[in-house]
Protein backbone atom coordinates (compact mmCIF):
# COMPACT_ATOMS: atom_id res chain seq x y z
CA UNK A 1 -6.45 6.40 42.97
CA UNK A 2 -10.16 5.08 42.89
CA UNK A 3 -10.33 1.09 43.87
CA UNK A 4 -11.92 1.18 40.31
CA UNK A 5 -8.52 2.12 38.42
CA UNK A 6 -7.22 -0.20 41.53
CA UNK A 7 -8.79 -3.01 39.98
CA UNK A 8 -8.41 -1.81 36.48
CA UNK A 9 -4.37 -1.37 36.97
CA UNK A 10 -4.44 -5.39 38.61
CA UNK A 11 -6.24 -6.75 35.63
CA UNK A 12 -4.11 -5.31 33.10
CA UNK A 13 -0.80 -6.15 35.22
CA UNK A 14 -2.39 -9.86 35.14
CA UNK A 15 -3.34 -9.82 31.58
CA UNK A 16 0.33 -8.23 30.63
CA UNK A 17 2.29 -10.75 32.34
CA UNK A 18 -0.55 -14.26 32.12
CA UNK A 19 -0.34 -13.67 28.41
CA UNK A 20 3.59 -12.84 27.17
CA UNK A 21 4.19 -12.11 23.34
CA UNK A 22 0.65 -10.37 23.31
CA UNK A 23 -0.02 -6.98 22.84
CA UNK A 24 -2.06 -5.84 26.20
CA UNK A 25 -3.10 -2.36 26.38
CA UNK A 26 -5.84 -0.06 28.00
CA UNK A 27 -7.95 1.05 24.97
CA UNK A 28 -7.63 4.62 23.62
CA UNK A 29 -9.70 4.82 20.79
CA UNK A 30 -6.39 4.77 18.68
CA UNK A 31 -6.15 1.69 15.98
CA UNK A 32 -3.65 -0.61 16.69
CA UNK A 33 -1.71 -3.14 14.64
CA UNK A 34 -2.21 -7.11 15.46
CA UNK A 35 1.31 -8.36 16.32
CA UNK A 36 1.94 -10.97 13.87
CA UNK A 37 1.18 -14.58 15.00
CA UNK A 38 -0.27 -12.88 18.36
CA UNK A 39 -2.90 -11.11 19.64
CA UNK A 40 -3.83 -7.85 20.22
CA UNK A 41 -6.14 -7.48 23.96
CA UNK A 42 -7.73 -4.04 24.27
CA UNK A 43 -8.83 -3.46 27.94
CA UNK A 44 -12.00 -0.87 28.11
CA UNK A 45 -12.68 0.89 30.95
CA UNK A 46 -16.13 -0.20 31.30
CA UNK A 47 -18.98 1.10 33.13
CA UNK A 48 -21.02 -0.16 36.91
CA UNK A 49 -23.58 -2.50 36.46
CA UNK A 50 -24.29 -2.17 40.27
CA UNK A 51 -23.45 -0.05 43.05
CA UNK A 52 -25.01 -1.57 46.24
CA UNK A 53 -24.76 0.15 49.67
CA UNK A 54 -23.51 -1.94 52.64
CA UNK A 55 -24.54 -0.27 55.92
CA UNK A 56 -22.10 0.06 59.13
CA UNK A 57 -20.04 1.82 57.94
CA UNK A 58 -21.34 3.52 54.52
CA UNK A 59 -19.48 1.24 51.57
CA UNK A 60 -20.64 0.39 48.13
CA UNK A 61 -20.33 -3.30 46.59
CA UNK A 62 -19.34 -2.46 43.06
CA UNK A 63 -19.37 -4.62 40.30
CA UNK A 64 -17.86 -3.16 37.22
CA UNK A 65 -18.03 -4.17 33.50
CA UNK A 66 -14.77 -4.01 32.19
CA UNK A 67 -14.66 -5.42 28.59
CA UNK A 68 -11.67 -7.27 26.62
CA UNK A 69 -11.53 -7.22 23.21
CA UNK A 70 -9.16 -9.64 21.60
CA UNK A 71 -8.21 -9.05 17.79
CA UNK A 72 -6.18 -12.33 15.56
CA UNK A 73 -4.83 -13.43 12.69
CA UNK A 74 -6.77 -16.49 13.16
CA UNK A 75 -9.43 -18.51 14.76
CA UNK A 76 -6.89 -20.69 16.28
CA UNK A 77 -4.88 -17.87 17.99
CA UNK A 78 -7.92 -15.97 19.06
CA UNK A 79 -9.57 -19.36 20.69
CA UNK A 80 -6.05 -20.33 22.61
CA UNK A 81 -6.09 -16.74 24.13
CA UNK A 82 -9.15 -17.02 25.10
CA UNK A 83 -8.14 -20.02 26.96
CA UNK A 84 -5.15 -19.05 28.25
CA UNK A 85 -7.14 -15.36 29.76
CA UNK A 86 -9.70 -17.66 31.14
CA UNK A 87 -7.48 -20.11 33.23
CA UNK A 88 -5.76 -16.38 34.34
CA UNK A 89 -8.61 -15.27 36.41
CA UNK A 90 -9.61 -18.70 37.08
CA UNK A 91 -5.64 -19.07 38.79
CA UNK A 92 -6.01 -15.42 40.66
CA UNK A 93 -9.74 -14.13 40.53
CA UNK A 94 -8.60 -11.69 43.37
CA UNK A 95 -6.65 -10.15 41.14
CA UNK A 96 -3.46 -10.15 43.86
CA UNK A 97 -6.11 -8.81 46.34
CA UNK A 98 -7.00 -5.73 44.07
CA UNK A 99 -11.00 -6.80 43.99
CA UNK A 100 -12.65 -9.30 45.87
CA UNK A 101 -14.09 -11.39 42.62
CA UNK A 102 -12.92 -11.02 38.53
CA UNK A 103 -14.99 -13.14 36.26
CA UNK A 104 -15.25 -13.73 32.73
CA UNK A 105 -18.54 -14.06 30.93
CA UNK A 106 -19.56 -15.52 27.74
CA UNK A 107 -17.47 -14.61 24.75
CA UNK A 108 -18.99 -12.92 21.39
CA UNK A 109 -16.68 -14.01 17.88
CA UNK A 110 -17.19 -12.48 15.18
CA UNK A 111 -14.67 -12.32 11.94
CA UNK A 112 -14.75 -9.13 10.45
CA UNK A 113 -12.84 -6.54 8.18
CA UNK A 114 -11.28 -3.21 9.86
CA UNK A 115 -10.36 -0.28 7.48
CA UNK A 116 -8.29 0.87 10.09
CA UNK A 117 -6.38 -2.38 10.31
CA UNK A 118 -5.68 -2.62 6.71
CA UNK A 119 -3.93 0.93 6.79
CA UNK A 120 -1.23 -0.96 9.27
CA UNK A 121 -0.37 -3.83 6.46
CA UNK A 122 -3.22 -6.15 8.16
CA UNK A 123 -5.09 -7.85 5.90
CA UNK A 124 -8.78 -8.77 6.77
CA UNK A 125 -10.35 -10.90 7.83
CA UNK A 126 -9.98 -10.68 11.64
CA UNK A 127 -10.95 -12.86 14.35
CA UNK A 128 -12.14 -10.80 17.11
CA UNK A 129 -14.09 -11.59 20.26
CA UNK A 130 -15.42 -9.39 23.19
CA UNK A 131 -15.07 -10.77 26.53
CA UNK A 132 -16.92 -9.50 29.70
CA UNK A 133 -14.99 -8.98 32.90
CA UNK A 134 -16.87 -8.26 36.01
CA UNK A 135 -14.49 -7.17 38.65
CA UNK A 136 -16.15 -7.29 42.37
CA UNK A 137 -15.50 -4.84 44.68
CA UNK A 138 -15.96 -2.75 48.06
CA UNK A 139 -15.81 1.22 47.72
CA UNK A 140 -15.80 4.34 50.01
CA UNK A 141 -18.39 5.56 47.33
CA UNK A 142 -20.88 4.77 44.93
CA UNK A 143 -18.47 6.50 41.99
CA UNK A 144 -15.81 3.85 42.95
């Protein structure tokens, strides 16, 4: 296993069990169905923003974009998730010792309407919000 899916695996283990009665899940591309009076947290699997070498021996300092979206029924459960995920990596931002750094950046909200949803018994609108994740850490190789 790559430290990458390393640090991947440790932020959705903290996500799973920081944020109980939410639906946490890697993202497949496959619509899912917002749990009622929950949320539903799609971890992406991202891409490198940077890949710097350290010399002595040959390692790479990643940092890798790994994005959350968060799907609700409402504003109010969408806002105290985000919350509750931010005072998660705030508590551990080692991740259990997985990556050396995990940080959240600035939230995007926006409410909209998902065809894909509505198939599921959802009714729109949704609150959804991407979050950015940077997860810092040392490789063997650039490809992490």
């Amino acid at each position: 296993m790559t430290q990458r899916e390393t640090a991947m695996a440790a932020l959705l283990a903290v996500l799973q069990a920081g944020l109980p009665g939410h639906s946490v899940l890697r993202a497949t591309g496959t619509p899912e169905p917002i749990p009622n009076g929950q949320a539903l947290i799609l971890l992406h699997d991202g891409s490198c923003e940077a890949a710097e070498p350290l010399l002595s021996p040959l390692r790479y300092e990643i940092i890798w974009n790994a994005p959350i979206t968060l799907d609700a029924e409402t504003a109010a459960i969408r806002e105290g998730t985000v919350e509750a995920l931010a005072a998660l990596l705030v508590a551990d931002p080692g991740l259990g010792g997985a990556v050396d750094w995990a940080e959240i950046g600035m939230p995007e909200a926006e409410v909209m309407s998902s065809p894909s949803l509505e198939g599921h018994g959802q009714q729109p609108p949704v609150f959804s919000i991407s979050i950015p994740i940077r997860l810092h850490y040392v490789a063997d190789s650039p490809a992490g």
